[in-house]
C-alpha atoms as a PDB file:
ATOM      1  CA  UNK A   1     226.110 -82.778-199.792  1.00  0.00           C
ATOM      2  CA  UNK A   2     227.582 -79.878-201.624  1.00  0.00           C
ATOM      3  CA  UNK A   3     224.718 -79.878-203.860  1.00  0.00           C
ATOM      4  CA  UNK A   4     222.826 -79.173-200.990  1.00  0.00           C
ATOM      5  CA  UNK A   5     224.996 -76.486-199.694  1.00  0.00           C
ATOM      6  CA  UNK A   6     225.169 -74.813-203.087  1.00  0.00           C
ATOM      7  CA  UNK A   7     221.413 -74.879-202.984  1.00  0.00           C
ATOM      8  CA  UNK A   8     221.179 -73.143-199.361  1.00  0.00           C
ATOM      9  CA  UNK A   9     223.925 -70.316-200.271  1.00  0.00           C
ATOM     10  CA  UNK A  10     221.311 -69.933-203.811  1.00  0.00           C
ATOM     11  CA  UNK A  11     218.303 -69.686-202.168  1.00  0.00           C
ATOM     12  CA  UNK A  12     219.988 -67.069-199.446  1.00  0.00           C
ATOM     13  CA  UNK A  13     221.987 -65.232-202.469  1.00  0.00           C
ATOM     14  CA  UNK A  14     218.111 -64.707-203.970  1.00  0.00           C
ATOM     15  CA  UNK A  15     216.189 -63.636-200.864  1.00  0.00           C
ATOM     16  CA  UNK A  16     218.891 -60.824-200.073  1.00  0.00           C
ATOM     17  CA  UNK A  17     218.375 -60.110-203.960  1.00  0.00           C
ATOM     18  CA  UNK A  18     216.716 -56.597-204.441  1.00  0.00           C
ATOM     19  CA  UNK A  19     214.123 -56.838-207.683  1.00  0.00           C
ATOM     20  CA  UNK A  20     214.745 -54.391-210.546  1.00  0.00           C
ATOM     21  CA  UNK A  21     215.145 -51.901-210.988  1.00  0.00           C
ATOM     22  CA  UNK A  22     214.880 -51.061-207.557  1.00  0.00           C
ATOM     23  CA  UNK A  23     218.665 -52.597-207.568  1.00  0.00           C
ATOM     24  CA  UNK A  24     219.696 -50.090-210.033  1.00  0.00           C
ATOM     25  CA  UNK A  25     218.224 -47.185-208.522  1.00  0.00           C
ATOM     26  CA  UNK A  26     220.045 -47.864-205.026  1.00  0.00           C
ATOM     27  CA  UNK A  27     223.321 -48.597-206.697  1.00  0.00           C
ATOM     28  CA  UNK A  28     222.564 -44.616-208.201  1.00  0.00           C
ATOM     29  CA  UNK A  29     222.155 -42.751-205.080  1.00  0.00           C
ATOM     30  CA  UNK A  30     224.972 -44.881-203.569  1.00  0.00           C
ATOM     31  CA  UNK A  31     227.323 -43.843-206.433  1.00  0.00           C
ATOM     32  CA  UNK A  32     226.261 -40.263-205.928  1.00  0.00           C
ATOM     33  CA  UNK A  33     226.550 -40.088-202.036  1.00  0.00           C
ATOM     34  CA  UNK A  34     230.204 -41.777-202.622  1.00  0.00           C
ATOM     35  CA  UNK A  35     231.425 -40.031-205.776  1.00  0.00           C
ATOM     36  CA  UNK A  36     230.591 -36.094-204.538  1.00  0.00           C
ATOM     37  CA  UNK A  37     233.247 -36.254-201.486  1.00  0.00           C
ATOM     38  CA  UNK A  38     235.658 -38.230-203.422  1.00  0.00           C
ATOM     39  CA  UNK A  39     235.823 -36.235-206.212  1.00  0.00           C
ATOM     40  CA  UNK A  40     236.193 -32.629-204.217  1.00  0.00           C
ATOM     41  CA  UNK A  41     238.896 -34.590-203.036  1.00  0.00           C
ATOM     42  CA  UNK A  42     240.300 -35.371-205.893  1.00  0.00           C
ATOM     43  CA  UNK A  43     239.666 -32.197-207.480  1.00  0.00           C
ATOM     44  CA  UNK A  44     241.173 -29.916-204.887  1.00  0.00           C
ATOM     45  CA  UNK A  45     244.172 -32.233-204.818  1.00  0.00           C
ATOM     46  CA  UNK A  46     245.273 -32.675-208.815  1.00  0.00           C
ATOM     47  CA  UNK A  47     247.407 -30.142-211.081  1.00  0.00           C
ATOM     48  CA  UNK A  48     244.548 -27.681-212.698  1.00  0.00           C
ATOM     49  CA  UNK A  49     245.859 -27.976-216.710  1.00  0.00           C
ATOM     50  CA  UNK A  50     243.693 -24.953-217.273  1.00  0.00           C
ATOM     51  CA  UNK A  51     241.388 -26.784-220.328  1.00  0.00           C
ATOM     52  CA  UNK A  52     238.551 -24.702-221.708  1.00  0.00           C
ATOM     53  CA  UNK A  53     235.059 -25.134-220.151  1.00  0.00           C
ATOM     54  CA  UNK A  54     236.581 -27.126-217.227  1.00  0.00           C
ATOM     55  CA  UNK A  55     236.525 -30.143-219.755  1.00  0.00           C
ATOM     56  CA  UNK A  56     239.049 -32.098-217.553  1.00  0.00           C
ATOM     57  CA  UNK A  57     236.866 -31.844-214.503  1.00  0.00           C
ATOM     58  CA  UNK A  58     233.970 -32.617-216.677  1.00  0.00           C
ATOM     59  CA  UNK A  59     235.532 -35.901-217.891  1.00  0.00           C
ATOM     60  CA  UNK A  60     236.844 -36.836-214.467  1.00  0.00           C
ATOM     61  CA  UNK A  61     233.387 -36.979-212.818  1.00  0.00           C
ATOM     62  CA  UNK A  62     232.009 -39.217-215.469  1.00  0.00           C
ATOM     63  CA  UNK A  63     235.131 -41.614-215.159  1.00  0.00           C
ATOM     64  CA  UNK A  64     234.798 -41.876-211.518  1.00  0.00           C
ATOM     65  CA  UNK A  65     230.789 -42.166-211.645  1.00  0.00           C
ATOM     66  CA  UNK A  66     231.403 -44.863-214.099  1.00  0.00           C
ATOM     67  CA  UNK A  67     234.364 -46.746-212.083  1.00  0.00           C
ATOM     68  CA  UNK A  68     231.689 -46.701-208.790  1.00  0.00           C
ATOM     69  CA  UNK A  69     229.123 -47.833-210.968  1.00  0.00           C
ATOM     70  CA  UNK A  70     231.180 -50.946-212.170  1.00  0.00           C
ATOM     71  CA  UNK A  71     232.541 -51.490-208.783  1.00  0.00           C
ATOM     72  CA  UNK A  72     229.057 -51.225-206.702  1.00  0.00           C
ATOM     73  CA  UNK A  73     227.139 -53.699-209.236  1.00  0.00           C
ATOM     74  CA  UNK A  74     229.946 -56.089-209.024  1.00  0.00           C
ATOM     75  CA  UNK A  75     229.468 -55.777-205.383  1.00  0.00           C
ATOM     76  CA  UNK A  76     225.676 -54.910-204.818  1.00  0.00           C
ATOM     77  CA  UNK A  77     224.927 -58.513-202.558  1.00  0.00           C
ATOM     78  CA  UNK A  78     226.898 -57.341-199.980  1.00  0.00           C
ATOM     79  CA  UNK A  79     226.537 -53.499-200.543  1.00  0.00           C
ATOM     80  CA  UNK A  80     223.024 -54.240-199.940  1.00  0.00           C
ATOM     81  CA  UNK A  81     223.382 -56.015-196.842  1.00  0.00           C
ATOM     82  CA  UNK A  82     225.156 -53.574-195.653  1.00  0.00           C
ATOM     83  CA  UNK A  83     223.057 -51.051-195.951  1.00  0.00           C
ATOM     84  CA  UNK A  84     219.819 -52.756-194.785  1.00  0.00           C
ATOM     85  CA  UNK A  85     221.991 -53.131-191.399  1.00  0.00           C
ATOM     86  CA  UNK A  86     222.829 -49.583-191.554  1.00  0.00           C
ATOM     87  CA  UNK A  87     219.927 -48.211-191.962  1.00  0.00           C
ATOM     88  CA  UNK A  88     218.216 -50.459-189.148  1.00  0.00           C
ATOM     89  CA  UNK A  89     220.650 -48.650-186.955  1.00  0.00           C
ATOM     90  CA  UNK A  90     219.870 -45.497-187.772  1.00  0.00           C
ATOM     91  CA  UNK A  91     216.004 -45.997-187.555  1.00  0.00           C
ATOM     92  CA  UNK A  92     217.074 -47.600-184.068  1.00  0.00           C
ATOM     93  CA  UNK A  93     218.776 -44.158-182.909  1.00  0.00           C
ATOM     94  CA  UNK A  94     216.388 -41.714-184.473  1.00  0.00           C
ATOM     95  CA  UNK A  95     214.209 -43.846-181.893  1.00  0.00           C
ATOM     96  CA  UNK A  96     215.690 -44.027-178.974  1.00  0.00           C
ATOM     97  CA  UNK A  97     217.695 -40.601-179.409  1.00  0.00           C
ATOM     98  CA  UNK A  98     220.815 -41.939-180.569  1.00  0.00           C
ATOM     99  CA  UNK A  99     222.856 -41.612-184.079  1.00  0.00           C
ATOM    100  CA  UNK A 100     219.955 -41.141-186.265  1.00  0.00           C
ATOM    101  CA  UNK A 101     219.017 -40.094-189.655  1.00  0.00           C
ATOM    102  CA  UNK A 102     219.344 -36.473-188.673  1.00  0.00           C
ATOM    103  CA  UNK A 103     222.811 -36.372-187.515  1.00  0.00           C
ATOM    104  CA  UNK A 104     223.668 -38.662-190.651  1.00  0.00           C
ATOM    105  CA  UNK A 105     221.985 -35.740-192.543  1.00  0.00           C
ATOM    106  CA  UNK A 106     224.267 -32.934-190.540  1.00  0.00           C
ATOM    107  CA  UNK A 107     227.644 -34.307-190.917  1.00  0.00           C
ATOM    108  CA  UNK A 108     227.387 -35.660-194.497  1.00  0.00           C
ATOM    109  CA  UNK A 109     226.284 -31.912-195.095  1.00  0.00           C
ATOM    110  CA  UNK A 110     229.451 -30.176-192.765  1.00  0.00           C
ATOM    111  CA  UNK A 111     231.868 -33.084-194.657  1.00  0.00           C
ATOM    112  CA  UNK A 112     230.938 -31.307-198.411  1.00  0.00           C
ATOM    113  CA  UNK A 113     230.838 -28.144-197.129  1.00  0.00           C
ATOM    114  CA  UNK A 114     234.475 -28.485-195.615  1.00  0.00           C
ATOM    115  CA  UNK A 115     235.848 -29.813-198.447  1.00  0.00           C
ATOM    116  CA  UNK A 116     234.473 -27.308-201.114  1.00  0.00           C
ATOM    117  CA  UNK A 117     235.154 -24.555-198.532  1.00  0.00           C
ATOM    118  CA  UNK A 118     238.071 -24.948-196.546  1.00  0.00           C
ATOM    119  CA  UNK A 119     238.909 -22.665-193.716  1.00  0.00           C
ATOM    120  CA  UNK A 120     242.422 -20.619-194.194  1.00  0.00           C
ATOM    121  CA  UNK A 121     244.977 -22.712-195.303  1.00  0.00           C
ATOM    122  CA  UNK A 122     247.685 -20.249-194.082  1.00  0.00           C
ATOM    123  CA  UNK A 123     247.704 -21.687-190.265  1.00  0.00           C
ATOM    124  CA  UNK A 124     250.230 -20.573-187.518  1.00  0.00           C
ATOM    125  CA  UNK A 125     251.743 -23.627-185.668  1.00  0.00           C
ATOM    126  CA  UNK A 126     252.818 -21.529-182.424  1.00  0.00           C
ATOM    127  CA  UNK A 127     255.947 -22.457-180.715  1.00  0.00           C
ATOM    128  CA  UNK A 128     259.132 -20.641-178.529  1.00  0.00           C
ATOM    129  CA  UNK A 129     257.313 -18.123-177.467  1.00  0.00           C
ATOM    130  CA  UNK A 130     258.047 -15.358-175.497  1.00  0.00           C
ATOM    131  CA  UNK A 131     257.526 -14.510-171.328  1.00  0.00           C
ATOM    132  CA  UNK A 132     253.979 -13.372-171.273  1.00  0.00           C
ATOM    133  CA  UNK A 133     253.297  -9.236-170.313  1.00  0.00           C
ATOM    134  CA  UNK A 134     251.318  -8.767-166.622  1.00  0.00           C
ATOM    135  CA  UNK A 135     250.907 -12.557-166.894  1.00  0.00           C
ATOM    136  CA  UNK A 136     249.743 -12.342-163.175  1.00  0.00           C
ATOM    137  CA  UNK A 137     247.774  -9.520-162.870  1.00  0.00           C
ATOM    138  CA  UNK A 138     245.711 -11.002-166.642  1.00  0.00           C
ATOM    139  CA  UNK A 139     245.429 -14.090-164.561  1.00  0.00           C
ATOM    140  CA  UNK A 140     244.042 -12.683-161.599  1.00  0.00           C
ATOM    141  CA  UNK A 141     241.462 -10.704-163.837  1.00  0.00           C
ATOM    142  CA  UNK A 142     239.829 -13.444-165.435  1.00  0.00           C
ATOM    143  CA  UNK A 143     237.418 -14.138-162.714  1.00  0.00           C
ATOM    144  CA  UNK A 144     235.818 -16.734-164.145  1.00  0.00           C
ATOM    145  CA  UNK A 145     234.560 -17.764-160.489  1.00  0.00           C
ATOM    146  CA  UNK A 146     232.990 -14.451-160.001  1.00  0.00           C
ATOM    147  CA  UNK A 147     228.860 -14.774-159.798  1.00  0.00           C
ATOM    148  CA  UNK A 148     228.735 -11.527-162.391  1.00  0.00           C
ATOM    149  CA  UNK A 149     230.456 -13.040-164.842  1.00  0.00           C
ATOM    150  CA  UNK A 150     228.912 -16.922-164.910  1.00  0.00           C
ATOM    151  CA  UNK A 151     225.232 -15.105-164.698  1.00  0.00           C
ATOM    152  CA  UNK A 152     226.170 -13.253-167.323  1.00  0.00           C
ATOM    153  CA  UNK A 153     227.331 -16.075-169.555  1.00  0.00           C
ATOM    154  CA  UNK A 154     224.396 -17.702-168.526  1.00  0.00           C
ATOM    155  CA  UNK A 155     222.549 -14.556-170.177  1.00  0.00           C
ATOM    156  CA  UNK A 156     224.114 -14.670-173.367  1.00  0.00           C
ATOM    157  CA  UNK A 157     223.411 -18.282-173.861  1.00  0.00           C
ATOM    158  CA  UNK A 158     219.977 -17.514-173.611  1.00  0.00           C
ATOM    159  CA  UNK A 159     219.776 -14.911-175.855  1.00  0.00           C
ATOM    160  CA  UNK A 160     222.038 -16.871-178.928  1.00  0.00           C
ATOM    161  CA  UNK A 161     221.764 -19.753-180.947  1.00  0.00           C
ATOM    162  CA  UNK A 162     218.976 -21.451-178.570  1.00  0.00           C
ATOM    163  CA  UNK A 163     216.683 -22.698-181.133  1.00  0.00           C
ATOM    164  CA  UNK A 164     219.701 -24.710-182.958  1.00  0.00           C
ATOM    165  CA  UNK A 165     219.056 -28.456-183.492  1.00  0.00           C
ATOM    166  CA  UNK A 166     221.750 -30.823-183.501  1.00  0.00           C
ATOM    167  CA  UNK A 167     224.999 -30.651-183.239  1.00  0.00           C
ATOM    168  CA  UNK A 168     224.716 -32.139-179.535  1.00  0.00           C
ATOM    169  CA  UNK A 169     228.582 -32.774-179.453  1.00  0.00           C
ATOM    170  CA  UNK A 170     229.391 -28.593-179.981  1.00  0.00           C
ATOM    171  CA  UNK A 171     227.253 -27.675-177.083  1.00  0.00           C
ATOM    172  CA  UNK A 172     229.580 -25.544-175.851  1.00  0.00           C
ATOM    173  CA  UNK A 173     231.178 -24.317-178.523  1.00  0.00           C
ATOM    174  CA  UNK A 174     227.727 -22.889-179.465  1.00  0.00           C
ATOM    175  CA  UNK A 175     227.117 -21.361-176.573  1.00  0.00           C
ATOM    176  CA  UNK A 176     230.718 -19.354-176.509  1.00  0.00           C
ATOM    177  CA  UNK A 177     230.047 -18.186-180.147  1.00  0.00           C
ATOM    178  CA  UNK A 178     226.500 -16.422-177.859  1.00  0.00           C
ATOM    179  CA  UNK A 179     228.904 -15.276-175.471  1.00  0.00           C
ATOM    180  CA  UNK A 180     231.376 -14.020-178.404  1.00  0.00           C
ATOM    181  CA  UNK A 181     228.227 -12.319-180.749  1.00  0.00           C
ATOM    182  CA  UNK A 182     226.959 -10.969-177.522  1.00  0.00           C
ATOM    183  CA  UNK A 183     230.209  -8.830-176.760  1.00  0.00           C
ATOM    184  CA  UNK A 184     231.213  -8.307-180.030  1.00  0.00           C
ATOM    185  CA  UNK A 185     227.154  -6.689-180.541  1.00  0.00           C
ATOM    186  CA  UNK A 186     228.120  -4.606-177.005  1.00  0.00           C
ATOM    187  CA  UNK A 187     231.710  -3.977-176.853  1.00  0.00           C
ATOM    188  CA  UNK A 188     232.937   0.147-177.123  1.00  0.00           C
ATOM    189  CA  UNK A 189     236.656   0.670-177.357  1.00  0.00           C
ATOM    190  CA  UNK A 190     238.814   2.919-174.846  1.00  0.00           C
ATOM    191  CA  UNK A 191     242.295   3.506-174.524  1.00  0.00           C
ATOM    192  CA  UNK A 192     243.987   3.271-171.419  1.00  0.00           C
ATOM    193  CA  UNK A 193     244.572   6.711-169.239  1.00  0.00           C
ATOM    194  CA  UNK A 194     247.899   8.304-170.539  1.00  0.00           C
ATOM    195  CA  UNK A 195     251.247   6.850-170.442  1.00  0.00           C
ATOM    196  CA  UNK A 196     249.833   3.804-168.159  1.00  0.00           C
ATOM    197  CA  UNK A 197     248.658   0.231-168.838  1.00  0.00           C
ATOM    198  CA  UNK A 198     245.279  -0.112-167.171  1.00  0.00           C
ATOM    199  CA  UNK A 199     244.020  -3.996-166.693  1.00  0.00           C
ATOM    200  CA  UNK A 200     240.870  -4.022-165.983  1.00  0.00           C
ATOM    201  CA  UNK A 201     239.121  -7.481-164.305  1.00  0.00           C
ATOM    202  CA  UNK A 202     236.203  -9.040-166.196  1.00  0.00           C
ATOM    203  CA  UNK A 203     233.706  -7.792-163.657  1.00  0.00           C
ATOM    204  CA  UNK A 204     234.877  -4.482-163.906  1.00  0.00           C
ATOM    205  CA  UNK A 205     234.587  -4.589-167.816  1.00  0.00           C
ATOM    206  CA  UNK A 206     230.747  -5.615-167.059  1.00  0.00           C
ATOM    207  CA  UNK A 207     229.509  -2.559-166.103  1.00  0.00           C
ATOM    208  CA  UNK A 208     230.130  -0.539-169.033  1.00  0.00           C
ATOM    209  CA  UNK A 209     231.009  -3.093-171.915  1.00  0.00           C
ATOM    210  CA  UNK A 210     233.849  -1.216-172.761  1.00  0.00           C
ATOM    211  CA  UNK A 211     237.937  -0.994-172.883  1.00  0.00           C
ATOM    212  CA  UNK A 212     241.013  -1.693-174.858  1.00  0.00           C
ATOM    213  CA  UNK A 213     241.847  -5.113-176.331  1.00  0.00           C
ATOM    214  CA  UNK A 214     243.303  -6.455-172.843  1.00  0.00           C
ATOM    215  CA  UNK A 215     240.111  -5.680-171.382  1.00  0.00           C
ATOM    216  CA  UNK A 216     238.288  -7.018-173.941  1.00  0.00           C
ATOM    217  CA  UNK A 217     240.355 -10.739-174.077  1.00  0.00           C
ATOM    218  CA  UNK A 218     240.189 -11.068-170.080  1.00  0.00           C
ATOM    219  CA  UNK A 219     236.475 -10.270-170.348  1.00  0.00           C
ATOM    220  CA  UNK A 220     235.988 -12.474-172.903  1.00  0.00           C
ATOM    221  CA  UNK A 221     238.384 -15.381-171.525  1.00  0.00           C
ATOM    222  CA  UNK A 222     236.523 -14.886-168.327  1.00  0.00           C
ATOM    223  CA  UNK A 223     232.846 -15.460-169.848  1.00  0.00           C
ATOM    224  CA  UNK A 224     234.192 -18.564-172.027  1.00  0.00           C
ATOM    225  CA  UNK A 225     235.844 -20.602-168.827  1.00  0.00           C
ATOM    226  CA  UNK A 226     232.955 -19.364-167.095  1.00  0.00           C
ATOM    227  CA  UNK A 227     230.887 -22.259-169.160  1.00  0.00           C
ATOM    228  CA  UNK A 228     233.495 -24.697-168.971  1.00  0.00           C
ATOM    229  CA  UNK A 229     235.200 -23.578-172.526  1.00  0.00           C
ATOM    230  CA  UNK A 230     238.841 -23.300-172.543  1.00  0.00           C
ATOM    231  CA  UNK A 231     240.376 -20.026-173.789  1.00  0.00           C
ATOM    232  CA  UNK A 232     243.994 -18.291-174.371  1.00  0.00           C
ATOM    233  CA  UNK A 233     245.125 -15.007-174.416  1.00  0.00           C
ATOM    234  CA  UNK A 234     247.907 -14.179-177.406  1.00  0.00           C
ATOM    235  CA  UNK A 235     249.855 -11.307-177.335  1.00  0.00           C
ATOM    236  CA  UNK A 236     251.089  -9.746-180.466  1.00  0.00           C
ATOM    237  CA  UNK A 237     253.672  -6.560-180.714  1.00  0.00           C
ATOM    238  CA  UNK A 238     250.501  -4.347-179.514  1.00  0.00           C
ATOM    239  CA  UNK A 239     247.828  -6.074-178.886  1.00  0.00           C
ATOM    240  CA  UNK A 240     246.313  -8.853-177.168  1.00  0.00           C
ATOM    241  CA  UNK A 241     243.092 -10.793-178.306  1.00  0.00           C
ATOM    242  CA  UNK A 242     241.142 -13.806-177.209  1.00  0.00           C
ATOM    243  CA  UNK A 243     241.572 -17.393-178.712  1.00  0.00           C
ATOM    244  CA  UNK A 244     239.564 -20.139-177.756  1.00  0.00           C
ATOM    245  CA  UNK A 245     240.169 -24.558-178.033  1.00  0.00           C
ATOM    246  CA  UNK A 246     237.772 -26.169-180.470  1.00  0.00           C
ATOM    247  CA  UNK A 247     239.927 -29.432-180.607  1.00  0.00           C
ATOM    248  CA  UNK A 248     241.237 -31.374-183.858  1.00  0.00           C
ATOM    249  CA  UNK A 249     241.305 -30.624-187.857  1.00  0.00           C
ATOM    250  CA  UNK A 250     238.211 -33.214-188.069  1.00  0.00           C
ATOM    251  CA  UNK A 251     236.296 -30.522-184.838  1.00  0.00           C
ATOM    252  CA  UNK A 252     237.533 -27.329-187.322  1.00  0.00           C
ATOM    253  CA  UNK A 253     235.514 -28.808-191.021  1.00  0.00           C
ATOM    254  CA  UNK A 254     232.024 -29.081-188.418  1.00  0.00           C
ATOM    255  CA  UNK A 255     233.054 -25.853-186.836  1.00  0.00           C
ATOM    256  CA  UNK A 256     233.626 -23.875-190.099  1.00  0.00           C
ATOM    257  CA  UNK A 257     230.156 -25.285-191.107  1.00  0.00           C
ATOM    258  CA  UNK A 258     228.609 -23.970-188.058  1.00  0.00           C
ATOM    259  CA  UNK A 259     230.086 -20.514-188.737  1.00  0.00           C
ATOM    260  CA  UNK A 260     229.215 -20.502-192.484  1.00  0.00           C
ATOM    261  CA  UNK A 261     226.111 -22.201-192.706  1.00  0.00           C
ATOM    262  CA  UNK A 262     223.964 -21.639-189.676  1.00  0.00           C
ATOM    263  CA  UNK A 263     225.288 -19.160-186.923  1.00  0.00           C
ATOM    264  CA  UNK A 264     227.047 -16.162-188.757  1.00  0.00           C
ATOM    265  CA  UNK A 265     225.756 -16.873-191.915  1.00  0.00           C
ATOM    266  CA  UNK A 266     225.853 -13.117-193.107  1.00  0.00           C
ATOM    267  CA  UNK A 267     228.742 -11.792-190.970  1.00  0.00           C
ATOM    268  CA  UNK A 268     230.915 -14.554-192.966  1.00  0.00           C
ATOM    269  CA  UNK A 269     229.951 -14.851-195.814  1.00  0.00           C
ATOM    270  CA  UNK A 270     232.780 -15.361-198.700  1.00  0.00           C
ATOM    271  CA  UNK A 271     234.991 -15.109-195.770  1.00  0.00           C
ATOM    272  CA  UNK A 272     237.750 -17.243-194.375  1.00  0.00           C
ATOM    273  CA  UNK A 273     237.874 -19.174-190.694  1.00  0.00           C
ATOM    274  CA  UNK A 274     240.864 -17.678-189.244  1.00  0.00           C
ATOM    275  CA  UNK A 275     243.047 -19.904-186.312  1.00  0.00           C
ATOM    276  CA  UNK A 276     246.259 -20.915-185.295  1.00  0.00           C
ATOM    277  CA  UNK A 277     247.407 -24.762-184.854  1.00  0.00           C
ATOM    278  CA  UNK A 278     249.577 -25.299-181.445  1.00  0.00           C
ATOM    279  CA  UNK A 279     252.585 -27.911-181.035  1.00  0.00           C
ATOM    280  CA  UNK A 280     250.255 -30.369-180.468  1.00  0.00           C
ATOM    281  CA  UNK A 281     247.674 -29.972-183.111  1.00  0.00           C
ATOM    282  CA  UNK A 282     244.772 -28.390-181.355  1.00  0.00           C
ATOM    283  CA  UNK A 283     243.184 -25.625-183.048  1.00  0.00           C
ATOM    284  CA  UNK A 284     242.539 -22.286-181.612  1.00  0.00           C
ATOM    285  CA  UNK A 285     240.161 -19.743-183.622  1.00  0.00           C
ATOM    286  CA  UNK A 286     240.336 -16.382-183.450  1.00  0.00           C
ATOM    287  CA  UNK A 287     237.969 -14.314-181.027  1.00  0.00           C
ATOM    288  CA  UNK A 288     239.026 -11.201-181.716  1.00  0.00           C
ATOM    289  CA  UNK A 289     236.945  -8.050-180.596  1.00  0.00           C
ATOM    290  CA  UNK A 290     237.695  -6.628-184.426  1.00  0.00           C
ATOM    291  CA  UNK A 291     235.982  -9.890-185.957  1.00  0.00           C
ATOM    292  CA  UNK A 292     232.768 -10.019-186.911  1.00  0.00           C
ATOM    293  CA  UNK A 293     232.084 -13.781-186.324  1.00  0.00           C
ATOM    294  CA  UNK A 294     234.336 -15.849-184.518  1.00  0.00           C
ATOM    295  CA  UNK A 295     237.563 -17.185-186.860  1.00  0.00           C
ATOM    296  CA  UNK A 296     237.226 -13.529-188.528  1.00  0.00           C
ATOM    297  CA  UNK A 297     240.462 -11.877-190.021  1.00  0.00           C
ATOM    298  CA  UNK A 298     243.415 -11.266-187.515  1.00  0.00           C
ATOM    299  CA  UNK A 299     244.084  -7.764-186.552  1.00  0.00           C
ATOM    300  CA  UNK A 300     248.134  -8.847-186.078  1.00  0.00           C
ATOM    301  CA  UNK A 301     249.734 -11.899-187.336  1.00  0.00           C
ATOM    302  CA  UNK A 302     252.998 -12.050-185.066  1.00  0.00           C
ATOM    303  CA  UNK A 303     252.573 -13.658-182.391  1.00  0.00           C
ATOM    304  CA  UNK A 304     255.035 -12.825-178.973  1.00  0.00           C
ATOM    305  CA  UNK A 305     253.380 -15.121-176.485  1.00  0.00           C
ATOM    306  CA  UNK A 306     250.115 -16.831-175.703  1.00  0.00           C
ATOM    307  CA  UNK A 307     248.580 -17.466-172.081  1.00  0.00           C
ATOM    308  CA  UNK A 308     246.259 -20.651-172.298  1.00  0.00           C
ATOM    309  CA  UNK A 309     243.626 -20.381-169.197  1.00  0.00           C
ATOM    310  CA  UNK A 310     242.182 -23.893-167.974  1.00  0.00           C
END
């Protein structure tokens, strides 16, 4: 009876058996599609000893491409099954419009790019802050209810960033970087009349495209909850400037990839993602009128009080 068992399990081990060197040359590309992120982590994460010709770095990739290799031929029966299941389920949702080969193709790209390029390390977590300045009358000017400003949201999503593919699940975040290049390509700074603090509402700011950095952040705050995007107002020692909520640290690496790699590819590039980190993780990028793509530079780094909008 067992003889006939081992027989089955033989004759099931050989038809799930990939014939060379077609076994070899799978085991390769899965040792190279495993080892790249692994060893960015690795590198970004171990004491630099400074050798000549980066010989350490050198010798570390070919010990972990020849640890994978050991471990992925010792383990190619299943390795293999696995894949053949994985890759019937992503021939089943480039199909039928689900999680296909494209979005496979996307994120595996946005994962190496965040990890050779990470956004600025130096993050604000924002906490006991301070009573917010005109916090009623800001309020009351961020019409995001106001016909003007939704049509002319709708406007600048039209305009931006509308023959993107992929990246279904930032929708919306695309659409309030269009909003954000479409003021930032518009906006003309003016002060305030003399020796008073002039708040202008978002439809006012409409007409002419043009204000201080109040006006701008209402208008702006406005044009983002307008389309359902959640925004927040921070006020520094003199100045104010818009944030907006693009969710986790896993949201921020596909965000920075966005920025970097297909929306402001020229505005940012060799240039950091800019944001602050709030008590409960979320991450809020800078908006600033005074950035050229959104996460740009901040114009003032201490921060008084913030006014989240929702």
């Amino acid at each position: 009876m067992s003889e006939i068992k081992e027989s089955q399990y033989k004759k099931i081990i050989s038809k799930l058996t990939i014939p060379k060197p077609w076994d070899s040359i799978i085991i390769l590309v899965l040792n190279v599609l495993v080892i790249i992120p692994v060893f960015i982590i690795i590198h970004q994460n171990i004491i630099d000893p400074d050798w000549p010709y980066h010989i350490d770095r050198i010798l570390l990739f070919i010990a972990l491409v020849l640890l994978f290799q050991l471990l992925l031929r010792l383990l190619k029966t299943f390795l293999f099954v696995c894949v053949f299941i994985y890759i019937a389920f992503l021939v089943w949702g480039t199909l039928f419009q689900g999680y296909g080969f494209t979005a496979v193709y996307d994120d595996y790209r946005a994962m190496i790019y965040s990890m050779s390029d990470s956004p600025n390390p130096q993050d604000v977590i924002i906490s006991k802050l301070l009573p917010f300045p005109n916090k009623s009358k800001i309020i009351n000017a961020v019409e995001y209810n106001n016909p003007k400003v939704r049509n002319f949201a709708l406007l600048a999503t039209t305009k931006h960033f509308t023959n993107i593919k992929g990246h279904s699940e930032y929708r919306q975040i695309i659409q309030c970087f269009a909003i954000f290049k479409e003021i930032r390509n518009r906006w003309n700074y003016v002060n305030d009349p003399k020796g008073r603090e002039y708040i202008a509402t978002a439809s006012e700011s409409l007409q002419h495209f043009s204000g201080d950095c109040d006006d701008h952040a209402i208008l702006m705050s406005a044009l983002i909850q307008a389309i359902g995007g959640t925004p927040r107002i921070i006020h520094t020692k003199e100045h104010l400037y818009p944030e907006m909520l693009i969710g986790t640290k896993a949201d921020l690496e596909n965000i920075n990839y966005l920025i970097k790699e297909v929306l402001f590819k020229e505005e940012s590039r060799g240039k950091e993602i800019h944001y602050h980190i709030d008590e409960r993780g979320q991450i809020w990028l800078n908006l600033d009128y005074t950035a050229r793509y959104p996460g740009g530079p901040f114009m003032s780094e201490e921060i008084l009080g913030a006014l989240t909008l929702n």
